[in-house]
N, C-alpha and C. Protein backbone atom coordinates (compact mmCIF):
# COMPACT_ATOMS: atom_id res chain seq x y z
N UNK A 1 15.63 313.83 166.59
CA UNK A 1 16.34 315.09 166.61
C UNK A 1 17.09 315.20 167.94
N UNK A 2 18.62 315.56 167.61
CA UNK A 2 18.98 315.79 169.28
C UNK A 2 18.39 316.92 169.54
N UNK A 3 18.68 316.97 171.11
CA UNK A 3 18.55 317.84 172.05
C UNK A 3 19.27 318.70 172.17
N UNK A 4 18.64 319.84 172.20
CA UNK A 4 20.14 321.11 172.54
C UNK A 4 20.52 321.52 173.41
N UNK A 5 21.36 321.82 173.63
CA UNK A 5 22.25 322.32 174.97
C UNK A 5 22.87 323.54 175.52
N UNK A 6 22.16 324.20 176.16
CA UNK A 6 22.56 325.38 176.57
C UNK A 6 23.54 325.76 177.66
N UNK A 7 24.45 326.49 177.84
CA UNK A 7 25.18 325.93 179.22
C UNK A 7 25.71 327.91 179.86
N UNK A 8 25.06 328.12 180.74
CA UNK A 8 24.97 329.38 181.35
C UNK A 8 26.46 329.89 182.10
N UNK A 9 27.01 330.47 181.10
CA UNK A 9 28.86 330.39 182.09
C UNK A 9 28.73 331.53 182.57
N UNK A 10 29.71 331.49 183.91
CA UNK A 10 29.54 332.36 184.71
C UNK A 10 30.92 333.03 184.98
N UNK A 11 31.60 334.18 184.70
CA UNK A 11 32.91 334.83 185.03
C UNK A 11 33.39 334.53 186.53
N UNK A 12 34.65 333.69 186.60
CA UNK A 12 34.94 333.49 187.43
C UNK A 12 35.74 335.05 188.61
N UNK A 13 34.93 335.36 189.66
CA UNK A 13 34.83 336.51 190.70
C UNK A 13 33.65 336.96 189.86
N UNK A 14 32.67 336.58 189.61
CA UNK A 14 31.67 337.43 189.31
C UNK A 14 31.07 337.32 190.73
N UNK A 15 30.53 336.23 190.23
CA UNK A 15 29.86 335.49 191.95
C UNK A 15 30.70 333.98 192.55
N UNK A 16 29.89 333.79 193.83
CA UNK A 16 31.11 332.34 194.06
C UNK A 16 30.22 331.04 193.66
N UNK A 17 30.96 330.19 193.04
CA UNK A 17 30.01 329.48 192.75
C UNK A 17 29.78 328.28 194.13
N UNK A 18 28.93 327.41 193.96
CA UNK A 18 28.38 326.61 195.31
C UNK A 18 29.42 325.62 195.69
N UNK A 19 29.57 325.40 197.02
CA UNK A 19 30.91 325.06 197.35
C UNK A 19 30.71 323.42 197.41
N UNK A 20 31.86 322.46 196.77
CA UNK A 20 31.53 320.94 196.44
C UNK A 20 30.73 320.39 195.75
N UNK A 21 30.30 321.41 195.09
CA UNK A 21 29.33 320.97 193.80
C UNK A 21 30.18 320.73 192.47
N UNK A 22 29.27 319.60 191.97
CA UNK A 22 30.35 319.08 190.54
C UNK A 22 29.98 320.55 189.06
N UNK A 23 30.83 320.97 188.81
CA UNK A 23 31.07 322.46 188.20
C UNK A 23 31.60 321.91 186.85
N UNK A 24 31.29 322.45 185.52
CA UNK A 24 32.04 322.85 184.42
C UNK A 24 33.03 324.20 184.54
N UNK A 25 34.33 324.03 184.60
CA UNK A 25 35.47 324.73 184.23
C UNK A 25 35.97 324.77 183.14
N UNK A 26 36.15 326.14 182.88
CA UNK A 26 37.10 326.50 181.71
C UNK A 26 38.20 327.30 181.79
N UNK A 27 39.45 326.89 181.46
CA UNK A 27 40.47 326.68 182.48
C UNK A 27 41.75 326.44 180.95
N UNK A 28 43.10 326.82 181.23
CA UNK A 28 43.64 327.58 180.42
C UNK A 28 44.52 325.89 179.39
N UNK A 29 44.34 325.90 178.56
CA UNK A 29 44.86 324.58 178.05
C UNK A 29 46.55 323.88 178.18
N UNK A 30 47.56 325.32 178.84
CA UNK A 30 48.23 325.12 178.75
C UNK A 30 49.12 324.42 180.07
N UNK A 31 48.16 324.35 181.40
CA UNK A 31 48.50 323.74 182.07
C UNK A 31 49.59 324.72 183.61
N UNK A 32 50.08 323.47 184.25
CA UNK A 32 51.07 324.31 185.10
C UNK A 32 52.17 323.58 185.53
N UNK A 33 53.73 323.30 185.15
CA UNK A 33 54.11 324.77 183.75
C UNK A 33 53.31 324.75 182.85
N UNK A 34 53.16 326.02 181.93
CA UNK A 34 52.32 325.80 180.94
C UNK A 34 53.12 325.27 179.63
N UNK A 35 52.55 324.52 179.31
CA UNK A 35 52.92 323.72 177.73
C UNK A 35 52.96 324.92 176.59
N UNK A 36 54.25 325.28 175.72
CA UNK A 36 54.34 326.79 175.22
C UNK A 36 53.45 326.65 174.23
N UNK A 37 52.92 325.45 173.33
CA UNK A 37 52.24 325.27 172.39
C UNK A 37 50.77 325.31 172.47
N UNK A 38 50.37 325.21 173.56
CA UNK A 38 48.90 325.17 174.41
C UNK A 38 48.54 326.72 175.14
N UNK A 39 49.51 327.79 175.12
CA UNK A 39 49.13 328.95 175.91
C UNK A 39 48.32 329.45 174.69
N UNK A 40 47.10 330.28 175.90
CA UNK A 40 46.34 330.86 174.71
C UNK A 40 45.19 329.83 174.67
N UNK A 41 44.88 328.61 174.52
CA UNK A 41 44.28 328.05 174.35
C UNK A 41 43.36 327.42 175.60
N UNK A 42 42.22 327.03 175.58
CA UNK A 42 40.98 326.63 176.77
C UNK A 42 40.47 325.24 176.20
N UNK A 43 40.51 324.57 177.70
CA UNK A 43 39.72 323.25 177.94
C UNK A 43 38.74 323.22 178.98
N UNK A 44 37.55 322.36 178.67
CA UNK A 44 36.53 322.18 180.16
C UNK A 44 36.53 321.13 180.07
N UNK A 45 37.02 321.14 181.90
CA UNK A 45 37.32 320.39 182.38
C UNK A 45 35.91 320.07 183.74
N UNK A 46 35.85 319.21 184.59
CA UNK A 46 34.94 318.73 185.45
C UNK A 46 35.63 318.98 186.78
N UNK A 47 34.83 319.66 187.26
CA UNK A 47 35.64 320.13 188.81
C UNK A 47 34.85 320.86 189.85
N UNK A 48 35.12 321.39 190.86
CA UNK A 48 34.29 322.08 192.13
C UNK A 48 34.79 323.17 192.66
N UNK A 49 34.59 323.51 193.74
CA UNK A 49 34.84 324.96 193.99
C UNK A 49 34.78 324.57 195.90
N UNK A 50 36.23 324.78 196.34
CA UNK A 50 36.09 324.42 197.98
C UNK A 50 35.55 325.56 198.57
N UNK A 51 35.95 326.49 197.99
CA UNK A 51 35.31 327.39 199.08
C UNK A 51 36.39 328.64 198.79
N UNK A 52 37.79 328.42 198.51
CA UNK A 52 38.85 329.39 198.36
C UNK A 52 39.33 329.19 197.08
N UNK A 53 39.45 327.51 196.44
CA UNK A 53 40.08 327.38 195.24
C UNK A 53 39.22 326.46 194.35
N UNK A 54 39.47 326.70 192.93
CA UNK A 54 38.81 325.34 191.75
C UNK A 54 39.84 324.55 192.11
N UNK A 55 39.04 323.48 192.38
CA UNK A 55 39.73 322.05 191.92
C UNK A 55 39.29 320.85 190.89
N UNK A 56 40.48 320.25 190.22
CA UNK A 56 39.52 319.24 189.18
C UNK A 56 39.31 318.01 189.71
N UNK A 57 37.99 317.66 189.14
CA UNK A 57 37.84 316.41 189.52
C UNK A 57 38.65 315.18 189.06
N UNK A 58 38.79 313.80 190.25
CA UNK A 58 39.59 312.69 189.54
C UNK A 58 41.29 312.70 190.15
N UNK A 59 41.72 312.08 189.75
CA UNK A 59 43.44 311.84 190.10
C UNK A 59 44.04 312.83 188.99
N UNK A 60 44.57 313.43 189.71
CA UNK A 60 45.61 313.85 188.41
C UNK A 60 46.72 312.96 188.00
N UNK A 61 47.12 313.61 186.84
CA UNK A 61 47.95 313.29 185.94
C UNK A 61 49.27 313.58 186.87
N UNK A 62 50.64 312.59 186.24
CA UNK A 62 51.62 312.64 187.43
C UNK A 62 52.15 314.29 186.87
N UNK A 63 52.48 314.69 187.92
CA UNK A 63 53.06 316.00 187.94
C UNK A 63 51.93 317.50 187.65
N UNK A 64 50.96 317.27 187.63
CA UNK A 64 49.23 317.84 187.27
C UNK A 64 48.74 318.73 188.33
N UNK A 65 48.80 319.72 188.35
CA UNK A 65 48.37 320.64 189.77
C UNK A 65 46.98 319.93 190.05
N UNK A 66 46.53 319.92 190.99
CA UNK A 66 45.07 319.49 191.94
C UNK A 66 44.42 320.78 191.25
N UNK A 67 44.83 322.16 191.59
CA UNK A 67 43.78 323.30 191.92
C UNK A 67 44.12 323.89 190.58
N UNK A 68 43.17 324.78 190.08
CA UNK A 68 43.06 325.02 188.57
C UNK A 68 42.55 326.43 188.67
N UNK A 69 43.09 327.40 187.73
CA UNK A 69 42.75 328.38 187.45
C UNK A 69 41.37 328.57 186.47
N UNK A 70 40.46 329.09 187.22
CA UNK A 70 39.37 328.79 186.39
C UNK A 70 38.93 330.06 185.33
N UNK A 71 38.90 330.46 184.07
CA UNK A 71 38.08 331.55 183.99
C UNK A 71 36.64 332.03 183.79
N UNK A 72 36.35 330.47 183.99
CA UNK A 72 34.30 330.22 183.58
C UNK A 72 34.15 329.13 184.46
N UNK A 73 32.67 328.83 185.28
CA UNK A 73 32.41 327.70 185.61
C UNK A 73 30.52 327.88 185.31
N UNK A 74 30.20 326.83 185.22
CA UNK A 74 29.10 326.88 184.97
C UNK A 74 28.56 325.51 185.94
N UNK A 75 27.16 325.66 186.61
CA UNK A 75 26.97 324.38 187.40
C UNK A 75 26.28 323.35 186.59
N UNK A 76 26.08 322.06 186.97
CA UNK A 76 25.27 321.39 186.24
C UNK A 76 24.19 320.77 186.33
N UNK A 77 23.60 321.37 187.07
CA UNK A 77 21.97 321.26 186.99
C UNK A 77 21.21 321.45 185.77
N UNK A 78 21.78 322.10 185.53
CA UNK A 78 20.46 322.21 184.24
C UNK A 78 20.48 320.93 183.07
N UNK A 79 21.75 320.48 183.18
CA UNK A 79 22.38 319.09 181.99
C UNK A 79 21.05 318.47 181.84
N UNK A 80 20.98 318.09 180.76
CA UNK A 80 19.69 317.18 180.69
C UNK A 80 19.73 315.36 181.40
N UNK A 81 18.91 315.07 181.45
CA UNK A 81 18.81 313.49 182.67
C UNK A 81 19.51 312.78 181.19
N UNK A 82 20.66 311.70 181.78
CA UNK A 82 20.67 310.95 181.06
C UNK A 82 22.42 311.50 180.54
N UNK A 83 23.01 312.52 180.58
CA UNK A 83 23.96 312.85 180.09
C UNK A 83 25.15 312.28 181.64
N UNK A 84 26.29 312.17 180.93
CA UNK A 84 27.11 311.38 182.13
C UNK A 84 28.61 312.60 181.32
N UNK A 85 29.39 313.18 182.38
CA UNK A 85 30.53 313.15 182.31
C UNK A 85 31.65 312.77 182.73
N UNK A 86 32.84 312.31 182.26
CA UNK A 86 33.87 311.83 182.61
C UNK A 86 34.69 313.09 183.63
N UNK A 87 35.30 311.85 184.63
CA UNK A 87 36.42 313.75 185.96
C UNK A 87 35.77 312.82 186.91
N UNK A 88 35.16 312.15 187.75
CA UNK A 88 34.46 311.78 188.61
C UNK A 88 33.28 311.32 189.15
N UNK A 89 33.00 310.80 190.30
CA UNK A 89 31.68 311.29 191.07
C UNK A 89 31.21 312.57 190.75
């Protein structure tokens, strides 16, 4: 039987989340410019929190903002051992 997965999201300005820690973001699908066919729509993505801005993890894509508007992040501690995501270290 798998395992289930719970994942505790947190409103981004609720609280701050921990600074350089690897973070689940959820973050607007349409990008920046935004893609007109993608507004409206959400992706999570793998990323951190410096201290002032989200950033995603990994190289971006050519022309790909670094810093990301987040509207959820959730940390990942709780992930169960054994789960790996793609975005980085």
């Amino acid at each position: 039987m798998a395992e289930e997965l719970t994942i505790h999201w947190v409103q981004s300005g609720e609280h701050d989340p921990p600074v350089g820690k690897r973070l689940l973001l959820i973050v607007t699908a349409a990008g920046e410019p935004p893609d007109a066919q993608l507004i409206g729509l959400s992706e999570v993505v793998v990323g951190y929190w410096t201290g002032d801005h989200f950033r995603k993890r990994g190289a971006p894509e050519p022309g790909e903002a670094i810093e990301v508007r987040a509207t959820h992040w959730a940390t990942l501690d709780s992930l169960p051992k054994g789960i790996r995501l793609k975005g980085g270290a």
